[in-house]
N, C-alpha and C. Protein backbone atom coordinates (compact mmCIF):
# COMPACT_ATOMS: atom_id res chain seq x y z
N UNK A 1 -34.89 -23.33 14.68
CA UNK A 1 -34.04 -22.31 14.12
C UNK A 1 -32.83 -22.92 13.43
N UNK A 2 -32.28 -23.78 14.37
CA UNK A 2 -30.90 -24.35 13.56
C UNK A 2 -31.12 -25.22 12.58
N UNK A 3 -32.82 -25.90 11.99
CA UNK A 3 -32.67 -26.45 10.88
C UNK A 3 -33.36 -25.68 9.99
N UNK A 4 -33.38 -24.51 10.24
CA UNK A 4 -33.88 -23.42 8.91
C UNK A 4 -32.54 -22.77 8.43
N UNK A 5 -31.73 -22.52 9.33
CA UNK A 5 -30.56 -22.50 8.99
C UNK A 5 -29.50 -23.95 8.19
N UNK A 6 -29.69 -24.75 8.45
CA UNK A 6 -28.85 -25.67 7.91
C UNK A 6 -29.67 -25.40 6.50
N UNK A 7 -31.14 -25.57 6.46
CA UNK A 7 -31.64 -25.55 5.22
C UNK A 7 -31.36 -24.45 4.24
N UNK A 8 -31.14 -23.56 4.70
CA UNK A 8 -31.00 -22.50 3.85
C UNK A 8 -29.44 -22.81 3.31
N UNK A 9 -28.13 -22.68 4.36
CA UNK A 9 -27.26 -23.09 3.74
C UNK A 9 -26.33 -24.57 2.72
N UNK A 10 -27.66 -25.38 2.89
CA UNK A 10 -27.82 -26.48 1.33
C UNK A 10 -28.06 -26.50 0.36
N UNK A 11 -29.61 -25.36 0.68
CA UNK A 11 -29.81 -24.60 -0.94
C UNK A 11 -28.73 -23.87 -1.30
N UNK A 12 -28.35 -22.54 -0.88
CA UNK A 12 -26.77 -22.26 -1.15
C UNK A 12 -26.11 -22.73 -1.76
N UNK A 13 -25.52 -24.26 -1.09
CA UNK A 13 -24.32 -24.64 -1.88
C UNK A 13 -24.90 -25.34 -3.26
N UNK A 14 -25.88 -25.93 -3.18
CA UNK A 14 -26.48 -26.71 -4.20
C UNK A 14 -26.80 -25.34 -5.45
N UNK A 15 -27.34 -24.58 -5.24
CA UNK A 15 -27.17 -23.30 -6.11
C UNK A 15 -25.87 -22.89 -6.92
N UNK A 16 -24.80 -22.91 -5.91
CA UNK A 16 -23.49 -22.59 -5.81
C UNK A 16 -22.68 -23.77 -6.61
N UNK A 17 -23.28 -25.11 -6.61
CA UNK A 17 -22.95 -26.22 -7.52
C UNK A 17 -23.24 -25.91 -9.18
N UNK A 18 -24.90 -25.30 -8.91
CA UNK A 18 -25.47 -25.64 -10.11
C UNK A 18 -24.78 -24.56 -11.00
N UNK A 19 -24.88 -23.40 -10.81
CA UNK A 19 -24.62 -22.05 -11.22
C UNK A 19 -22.78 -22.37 -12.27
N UNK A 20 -22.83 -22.03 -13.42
CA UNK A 20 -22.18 -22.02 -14.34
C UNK A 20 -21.58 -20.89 -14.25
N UNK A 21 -21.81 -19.34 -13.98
CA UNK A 21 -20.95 -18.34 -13.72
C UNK A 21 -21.49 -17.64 -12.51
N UNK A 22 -20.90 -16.34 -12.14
CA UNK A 22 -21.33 -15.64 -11.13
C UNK A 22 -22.32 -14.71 -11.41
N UNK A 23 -22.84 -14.28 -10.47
CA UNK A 23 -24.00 -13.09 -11.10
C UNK A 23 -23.43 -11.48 -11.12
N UNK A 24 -24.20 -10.95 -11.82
CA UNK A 24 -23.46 -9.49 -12.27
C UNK A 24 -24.39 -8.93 -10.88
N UNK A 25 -23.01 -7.59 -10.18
CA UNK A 25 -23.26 -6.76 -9.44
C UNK A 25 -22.91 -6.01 -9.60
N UNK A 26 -23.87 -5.28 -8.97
CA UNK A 26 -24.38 -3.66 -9.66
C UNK A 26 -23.24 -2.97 -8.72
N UNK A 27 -22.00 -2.11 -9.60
CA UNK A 27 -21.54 -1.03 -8.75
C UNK A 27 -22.00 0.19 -8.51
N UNK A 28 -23.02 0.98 -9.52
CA UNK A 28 -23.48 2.01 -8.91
C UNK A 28 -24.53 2.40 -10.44
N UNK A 29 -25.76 3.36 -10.26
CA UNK A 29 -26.83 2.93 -11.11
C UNK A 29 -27.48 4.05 -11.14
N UNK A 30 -27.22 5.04 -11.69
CA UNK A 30 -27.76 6.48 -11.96
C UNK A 30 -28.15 7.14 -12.92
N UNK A 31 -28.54 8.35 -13.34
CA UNK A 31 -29.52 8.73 -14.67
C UNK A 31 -28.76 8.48 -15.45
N UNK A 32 -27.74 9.20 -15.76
CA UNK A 32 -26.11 8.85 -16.72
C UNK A 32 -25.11 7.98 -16.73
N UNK A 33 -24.93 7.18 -15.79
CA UNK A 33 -23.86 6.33 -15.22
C UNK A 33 -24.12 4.93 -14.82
N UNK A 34 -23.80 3.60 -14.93
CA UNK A 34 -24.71 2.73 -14.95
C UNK A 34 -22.97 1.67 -14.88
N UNK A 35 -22.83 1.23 -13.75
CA UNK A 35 -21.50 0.28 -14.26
C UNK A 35 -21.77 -1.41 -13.05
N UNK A 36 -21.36 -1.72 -13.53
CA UNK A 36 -21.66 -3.23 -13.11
C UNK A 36 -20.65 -4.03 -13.27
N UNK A 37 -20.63 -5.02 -12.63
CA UNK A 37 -19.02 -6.08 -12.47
C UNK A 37 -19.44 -7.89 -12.47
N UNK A 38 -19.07 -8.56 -13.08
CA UNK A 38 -19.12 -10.25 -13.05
C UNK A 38 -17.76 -10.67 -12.71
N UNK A 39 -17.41 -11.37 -11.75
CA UNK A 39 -16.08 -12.00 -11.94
C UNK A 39 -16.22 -13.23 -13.40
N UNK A 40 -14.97 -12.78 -13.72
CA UNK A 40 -14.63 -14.21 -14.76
C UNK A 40 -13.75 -15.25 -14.49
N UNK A 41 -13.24 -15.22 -13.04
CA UNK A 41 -12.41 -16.11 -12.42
C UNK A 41 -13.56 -17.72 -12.36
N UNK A 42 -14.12 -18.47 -12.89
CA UNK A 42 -15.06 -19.69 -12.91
C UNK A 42 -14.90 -20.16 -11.11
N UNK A 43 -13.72 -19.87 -10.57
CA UNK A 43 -13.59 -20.54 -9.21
C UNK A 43 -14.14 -19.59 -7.92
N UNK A 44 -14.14 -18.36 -8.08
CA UNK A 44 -14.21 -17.23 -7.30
C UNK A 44 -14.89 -15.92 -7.15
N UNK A 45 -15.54 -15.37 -6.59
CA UNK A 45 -16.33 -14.10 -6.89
C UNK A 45 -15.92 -13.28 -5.66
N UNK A 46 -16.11 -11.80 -5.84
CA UNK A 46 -15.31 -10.89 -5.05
C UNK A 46 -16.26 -9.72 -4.71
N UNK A 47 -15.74 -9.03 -3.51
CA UNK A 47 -16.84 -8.20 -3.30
C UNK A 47 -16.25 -6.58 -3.74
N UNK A 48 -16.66 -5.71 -4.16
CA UNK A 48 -16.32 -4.23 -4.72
C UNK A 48 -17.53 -3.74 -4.99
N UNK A 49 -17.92 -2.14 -4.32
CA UNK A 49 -18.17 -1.18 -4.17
C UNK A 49 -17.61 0.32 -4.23
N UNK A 50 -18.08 0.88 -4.65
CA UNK A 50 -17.60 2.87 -4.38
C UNK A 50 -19.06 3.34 -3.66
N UNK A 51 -18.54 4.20 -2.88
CA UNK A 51 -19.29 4.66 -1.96
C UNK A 51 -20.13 5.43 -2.65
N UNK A 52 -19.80 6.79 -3.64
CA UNK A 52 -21.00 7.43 -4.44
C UNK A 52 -20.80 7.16 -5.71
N UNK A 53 -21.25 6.94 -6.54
CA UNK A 53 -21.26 6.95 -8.03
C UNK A 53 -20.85 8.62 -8.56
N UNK A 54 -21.16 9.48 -8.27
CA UNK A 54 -20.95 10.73 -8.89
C UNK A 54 -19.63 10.84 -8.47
N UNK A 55 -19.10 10.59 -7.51
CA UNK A 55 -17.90 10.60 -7.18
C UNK A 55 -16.52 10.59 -7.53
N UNK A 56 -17.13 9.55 -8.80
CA UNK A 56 -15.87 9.34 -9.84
C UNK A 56 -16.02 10.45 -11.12
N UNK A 57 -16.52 11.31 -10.95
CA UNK A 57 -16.34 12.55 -11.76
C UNK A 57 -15.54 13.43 -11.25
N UNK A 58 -15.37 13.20 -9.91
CA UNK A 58 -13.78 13.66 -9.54
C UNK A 58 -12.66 13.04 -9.62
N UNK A 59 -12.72 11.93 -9.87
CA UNK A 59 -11.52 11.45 -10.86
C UNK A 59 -10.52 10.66 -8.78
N UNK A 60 -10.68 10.80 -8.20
CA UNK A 60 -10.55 10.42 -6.66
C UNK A 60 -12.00 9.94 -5.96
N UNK A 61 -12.01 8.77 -5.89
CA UNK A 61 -13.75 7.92 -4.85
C UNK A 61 -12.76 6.80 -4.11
N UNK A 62 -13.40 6.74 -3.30
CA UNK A 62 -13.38 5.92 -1.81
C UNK A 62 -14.48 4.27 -2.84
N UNK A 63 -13.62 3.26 -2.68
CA UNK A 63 -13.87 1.92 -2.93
C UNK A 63 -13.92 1.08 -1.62
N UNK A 64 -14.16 0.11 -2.17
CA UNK A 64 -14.26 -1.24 -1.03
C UNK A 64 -13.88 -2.30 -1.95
N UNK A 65 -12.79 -3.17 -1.20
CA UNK A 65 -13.11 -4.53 -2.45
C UNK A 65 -12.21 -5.71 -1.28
N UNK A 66 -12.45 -6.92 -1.55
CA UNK A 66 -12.65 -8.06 -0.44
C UNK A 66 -12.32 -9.24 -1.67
N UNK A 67 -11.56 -9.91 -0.90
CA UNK A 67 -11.33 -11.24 -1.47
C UNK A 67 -10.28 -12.04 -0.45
N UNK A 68 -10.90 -13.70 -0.37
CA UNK A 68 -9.78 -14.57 -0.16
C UNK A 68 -9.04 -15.03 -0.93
N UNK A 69 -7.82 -15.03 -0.93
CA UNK A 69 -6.45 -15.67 -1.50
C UNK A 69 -6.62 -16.75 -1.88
N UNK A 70 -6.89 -17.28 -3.07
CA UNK A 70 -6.25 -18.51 -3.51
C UNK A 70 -5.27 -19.28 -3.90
N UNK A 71 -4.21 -17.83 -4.17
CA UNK A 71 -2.84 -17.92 -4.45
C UNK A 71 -2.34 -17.22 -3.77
N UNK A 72 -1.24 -17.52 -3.50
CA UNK A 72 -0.25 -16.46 -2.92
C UNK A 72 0.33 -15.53 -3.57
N UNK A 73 1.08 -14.15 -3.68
CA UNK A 73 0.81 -13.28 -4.30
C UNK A 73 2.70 -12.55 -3.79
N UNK A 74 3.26 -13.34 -4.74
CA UNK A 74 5.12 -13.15 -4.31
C UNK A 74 5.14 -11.69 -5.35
N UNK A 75 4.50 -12.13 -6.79
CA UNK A 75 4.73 -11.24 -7.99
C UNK A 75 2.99 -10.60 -8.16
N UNK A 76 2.71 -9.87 -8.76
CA UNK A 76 1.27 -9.60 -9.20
C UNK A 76 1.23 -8.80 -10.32
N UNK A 77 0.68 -9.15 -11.56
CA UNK A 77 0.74 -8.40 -12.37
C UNK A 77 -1.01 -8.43 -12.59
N UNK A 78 -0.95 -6.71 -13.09
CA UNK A 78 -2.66 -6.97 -14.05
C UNK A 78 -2.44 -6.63 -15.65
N UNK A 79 -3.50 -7.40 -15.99
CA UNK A 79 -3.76 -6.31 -17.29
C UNK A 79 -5.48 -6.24 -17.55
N UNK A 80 -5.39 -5.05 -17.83
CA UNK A 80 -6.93 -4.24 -18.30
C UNK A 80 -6.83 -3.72 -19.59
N UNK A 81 -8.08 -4.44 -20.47
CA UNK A 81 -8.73 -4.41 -21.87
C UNK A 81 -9.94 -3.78 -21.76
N UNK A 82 -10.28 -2.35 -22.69
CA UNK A 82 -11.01 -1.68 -23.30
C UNK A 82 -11.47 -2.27 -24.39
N UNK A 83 -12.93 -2.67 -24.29
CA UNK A 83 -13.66 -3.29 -25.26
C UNK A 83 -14.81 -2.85 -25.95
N UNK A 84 -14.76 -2.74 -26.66
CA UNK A 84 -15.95 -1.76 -27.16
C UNK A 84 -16.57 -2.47 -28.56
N UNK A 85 -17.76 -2.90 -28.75
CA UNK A 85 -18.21 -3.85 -29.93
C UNK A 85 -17.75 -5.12 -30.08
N UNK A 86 -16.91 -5.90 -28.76
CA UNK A 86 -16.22 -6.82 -28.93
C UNK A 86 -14.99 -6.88 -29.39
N UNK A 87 -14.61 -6.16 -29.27
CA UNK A 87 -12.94 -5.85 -30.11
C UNK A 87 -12.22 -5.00 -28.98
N UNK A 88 -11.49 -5.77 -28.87
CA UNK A 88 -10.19 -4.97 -27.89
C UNK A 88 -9.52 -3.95 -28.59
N UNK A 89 -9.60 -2.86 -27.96
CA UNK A 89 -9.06 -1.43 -28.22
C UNK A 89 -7.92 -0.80 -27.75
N UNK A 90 -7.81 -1.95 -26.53
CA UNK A 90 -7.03 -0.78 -26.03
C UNK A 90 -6.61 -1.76 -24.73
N UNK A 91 -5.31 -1.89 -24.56
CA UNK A 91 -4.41 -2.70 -23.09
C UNK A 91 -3.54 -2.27 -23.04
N UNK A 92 -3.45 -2.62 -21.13
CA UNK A 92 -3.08 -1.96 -20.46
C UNK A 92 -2.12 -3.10 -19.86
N UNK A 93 -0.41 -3.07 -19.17
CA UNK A 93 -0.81 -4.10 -18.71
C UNK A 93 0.66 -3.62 -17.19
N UNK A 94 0.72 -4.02 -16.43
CA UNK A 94 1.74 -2.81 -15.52
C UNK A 94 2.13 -4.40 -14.53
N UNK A 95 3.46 -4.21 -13.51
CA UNK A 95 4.14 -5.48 -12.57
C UNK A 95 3.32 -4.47 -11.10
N UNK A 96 2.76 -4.83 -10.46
CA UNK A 96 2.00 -4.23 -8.85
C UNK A 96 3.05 -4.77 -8.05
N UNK A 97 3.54 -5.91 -8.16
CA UNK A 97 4.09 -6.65 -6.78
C UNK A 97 5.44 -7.40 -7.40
N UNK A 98 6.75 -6.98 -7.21
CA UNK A 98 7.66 -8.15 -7.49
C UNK A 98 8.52 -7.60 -6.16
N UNK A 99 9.52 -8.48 -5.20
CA UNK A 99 10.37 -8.37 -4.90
C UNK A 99 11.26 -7.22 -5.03
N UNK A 100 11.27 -5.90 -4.19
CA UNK A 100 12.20 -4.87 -4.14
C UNK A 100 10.96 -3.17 -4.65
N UNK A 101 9.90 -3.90 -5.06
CA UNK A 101 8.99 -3.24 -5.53
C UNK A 101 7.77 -3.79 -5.34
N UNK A 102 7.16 -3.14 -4.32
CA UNK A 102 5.43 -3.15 -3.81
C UNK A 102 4.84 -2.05 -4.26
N UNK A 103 3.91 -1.72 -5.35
CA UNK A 103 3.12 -0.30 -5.21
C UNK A 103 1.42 -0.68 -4.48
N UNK A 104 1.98 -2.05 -3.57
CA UNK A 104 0.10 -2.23 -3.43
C UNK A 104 0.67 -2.60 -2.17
N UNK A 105 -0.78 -2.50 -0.66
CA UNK A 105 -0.32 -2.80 0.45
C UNK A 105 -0.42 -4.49 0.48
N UNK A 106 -1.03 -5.15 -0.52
CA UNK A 106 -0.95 -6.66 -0.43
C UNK A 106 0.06 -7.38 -0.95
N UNK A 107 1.10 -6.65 -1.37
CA UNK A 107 2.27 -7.08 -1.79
C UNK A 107 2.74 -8.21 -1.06
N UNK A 108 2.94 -10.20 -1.02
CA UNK A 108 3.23 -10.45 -0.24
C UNK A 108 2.58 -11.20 1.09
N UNK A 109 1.46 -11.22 0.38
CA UNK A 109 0.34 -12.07 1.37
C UNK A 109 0.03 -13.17 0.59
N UNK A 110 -0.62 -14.39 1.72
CA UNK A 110 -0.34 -15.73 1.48
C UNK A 110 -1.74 -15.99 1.06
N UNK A 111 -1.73 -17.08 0.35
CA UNK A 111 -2.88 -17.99 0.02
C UNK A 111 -3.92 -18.60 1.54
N UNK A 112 -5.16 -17.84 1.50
CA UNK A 112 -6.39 -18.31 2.63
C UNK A 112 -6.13 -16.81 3.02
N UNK A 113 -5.27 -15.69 3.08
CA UNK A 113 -6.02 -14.91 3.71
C UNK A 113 -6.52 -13.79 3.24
N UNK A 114 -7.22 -13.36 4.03
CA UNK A 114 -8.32 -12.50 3.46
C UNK A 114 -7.95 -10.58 3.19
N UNK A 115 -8.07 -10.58 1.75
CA UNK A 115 -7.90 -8.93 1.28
C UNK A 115 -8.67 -8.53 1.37
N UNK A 116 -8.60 -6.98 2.10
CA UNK A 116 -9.62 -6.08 2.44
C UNK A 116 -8.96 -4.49 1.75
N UNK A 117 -9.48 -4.12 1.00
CA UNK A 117 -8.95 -2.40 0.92
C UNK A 117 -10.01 -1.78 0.68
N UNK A 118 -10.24 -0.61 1.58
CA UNK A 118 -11.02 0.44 1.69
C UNK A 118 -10.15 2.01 1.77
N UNK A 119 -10.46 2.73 1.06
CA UNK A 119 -9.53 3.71 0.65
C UNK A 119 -9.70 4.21 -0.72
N UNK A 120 -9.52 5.35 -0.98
CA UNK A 120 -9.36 6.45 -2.18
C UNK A 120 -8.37 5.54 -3.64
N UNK A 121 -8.95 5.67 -4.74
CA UNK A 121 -8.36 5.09 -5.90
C UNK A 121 -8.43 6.14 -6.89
N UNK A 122 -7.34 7.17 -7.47
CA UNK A 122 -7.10 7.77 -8.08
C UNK A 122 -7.35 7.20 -9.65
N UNK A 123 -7.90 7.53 -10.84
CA UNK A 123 -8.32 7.41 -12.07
C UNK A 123 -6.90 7.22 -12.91
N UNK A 124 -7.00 8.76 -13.02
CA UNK A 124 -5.55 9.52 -13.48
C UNK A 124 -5.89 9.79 -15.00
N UNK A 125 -6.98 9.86 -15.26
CA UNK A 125 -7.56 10.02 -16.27
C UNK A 125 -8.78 11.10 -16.57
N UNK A 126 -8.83 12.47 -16.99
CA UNK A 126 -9.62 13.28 -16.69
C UNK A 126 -11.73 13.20 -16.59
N UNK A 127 -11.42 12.27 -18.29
CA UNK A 127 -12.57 11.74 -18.05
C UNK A 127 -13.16 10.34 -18.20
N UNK A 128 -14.04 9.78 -17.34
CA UNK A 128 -14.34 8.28 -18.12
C UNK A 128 -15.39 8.36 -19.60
N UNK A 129 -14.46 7.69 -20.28
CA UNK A 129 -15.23 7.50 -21.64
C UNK A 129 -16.90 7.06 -21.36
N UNK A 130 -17.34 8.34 -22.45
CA UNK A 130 -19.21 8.04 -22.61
C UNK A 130 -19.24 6.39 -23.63
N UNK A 131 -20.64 6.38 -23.53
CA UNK A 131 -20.79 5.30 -23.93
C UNK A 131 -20.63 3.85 -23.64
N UNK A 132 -21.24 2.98 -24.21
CA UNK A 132 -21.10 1.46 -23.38
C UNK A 132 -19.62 0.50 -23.35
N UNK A 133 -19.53 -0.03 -23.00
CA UNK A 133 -17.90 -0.49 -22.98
C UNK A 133 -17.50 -1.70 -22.46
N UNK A 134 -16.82 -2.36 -22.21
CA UNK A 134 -16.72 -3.13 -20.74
C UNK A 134 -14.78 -3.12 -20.66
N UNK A 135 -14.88 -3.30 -19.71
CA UNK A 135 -13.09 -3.10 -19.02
C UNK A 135 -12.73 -4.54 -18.42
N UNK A 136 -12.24 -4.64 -18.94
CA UNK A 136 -11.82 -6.29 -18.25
C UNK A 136 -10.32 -6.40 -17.49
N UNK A 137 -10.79 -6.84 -16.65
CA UNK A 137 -9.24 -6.71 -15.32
C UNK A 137 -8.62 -7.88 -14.95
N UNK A 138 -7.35 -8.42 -14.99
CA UNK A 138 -7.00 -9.57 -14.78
C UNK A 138 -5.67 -9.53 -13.88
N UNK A 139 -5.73 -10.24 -12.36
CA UNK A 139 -4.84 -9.84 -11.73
C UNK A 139 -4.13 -11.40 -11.61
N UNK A 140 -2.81 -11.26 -12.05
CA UNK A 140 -2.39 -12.86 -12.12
C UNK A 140 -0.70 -12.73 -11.24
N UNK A 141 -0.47 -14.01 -10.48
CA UNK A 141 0.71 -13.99 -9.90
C UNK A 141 1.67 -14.44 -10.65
N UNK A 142 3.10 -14.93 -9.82
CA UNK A 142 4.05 -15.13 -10.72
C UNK A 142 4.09 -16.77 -11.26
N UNK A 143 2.89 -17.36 -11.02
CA UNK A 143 2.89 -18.32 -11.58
C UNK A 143 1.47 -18.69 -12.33
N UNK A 144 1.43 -17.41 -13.14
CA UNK A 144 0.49 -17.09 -13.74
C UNK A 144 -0.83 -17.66 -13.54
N UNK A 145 -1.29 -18.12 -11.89
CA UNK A 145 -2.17 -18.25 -11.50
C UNK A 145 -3.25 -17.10 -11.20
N UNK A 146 -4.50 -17.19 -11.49
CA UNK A 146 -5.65 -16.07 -11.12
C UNK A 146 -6.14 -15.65 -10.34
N UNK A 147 -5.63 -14.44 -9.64
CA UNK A 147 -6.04 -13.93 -8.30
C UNK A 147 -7.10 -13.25 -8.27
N UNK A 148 -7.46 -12.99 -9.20
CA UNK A 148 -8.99 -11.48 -9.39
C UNK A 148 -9.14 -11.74 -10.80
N UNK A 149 -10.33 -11.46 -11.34
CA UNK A 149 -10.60 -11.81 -12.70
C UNK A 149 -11.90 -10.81 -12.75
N UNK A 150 -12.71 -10.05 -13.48
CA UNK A 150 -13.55 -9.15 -13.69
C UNK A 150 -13.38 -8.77 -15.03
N UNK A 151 -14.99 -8.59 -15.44
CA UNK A 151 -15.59 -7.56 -16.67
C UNK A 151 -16.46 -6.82 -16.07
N UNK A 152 -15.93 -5.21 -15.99
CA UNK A 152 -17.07 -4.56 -15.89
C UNK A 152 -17.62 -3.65 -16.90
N UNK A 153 -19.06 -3.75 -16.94
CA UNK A 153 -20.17 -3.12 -17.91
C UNK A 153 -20.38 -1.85 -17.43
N UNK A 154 -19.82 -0.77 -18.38
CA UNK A 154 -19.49 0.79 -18.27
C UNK A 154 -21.25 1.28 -19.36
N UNK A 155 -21.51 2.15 -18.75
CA UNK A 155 -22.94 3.23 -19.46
C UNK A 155 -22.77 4.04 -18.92
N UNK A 156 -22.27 5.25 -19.69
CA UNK A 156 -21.18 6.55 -19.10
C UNK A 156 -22.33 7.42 -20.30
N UNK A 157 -23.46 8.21 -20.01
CA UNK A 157 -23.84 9.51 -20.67
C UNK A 157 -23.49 10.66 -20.00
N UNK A 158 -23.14 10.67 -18.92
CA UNK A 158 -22.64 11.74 -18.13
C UNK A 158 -21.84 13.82 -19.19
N UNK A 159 -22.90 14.33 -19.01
CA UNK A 159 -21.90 15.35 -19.51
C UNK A 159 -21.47 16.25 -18.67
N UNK A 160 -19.45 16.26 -19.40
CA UNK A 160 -18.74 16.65 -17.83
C UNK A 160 -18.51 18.30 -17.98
N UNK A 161 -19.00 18.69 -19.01
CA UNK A 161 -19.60 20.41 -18.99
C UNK A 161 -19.91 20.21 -17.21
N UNK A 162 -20.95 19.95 -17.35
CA UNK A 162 -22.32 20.05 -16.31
C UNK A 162 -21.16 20.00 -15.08
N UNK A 163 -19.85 18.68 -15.34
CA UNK A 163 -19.24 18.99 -13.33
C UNK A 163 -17.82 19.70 -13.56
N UNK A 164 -17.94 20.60 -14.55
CA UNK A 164 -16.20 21.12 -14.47
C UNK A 164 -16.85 23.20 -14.00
């Protein structure tokens, strides 16, 4: 048993050597709705889920998302790009974490340990844009090191007649 196990975790890392980016995971995969996530961080890959896919037609869904710290996280800023045909359309870019101002509960946590948030993530946006897209998310500290990095692949036919 313990050398089917060692074996398995050599292939792993040797995989984990060879492999040039991360693999795309599927966040949720339905007749109309189709969205998927790659980290673009080259060092790191992260775990995120929503519990239902239809869910986010209420504009409020219950997520999951997991990562260890590689940096420590004094300041945190993101910014998110709307891409559509390859051409940026549209950024976004907001401060999450500085000194005197936390709007996130990780405001303030150190490099090695481990982020966990499970909990409701408000849109604030009535509807998500139809059509293919990708959203690119970049969460960087105050020393403009890369804490989270993601493109996710949006396929939105959804018509919101049908949930209003």
């Amino acid at each position: 048993m313990k050398t089917s196990n060692i074996l398995v975790l050599v292939i792993v890392l040797l995989y984990i050597n060879a492999s040039t980016e991360w693999p795309t995971h599927t966040v949720c995969k339905e007749e109309n709705l189709e969205i998927y996530y790659k980290s673009c961080d080259p060092q790191q890959d992260f775990a995120f889920s929503i519990d239902h896919c239809s869910d986010i037609t209420t504009h409020t869904f219950n997520v999951r998302a997991a990562i260890i710290l590689r940096h420590s996280i004094k300041k945190l800023y993101v910014k998110v790009d709307l891409i559509v045909n390859g051409k940026t359309i549209f950024t976004y870019s907001e401060t999450l974490c500085e000194p005197g101002l936390s709007k996130l509960i990780f405001c303030g946590k150190k490099k090695g340990e481990h982020l966990y948030y499970e909990g409701p993530v408000t849109l604030g946006i009535k509807e998500i844009p139809q059509g293919d897209y990708t959203i690119s998310a970049k969460l960087t500290n105050e020393d403009h090191a890369t804490v989270a990095c993601a493109d996710f692949t949006v396929k939105n036919y959804l018509d919101y007649n049908y949930y209003r």
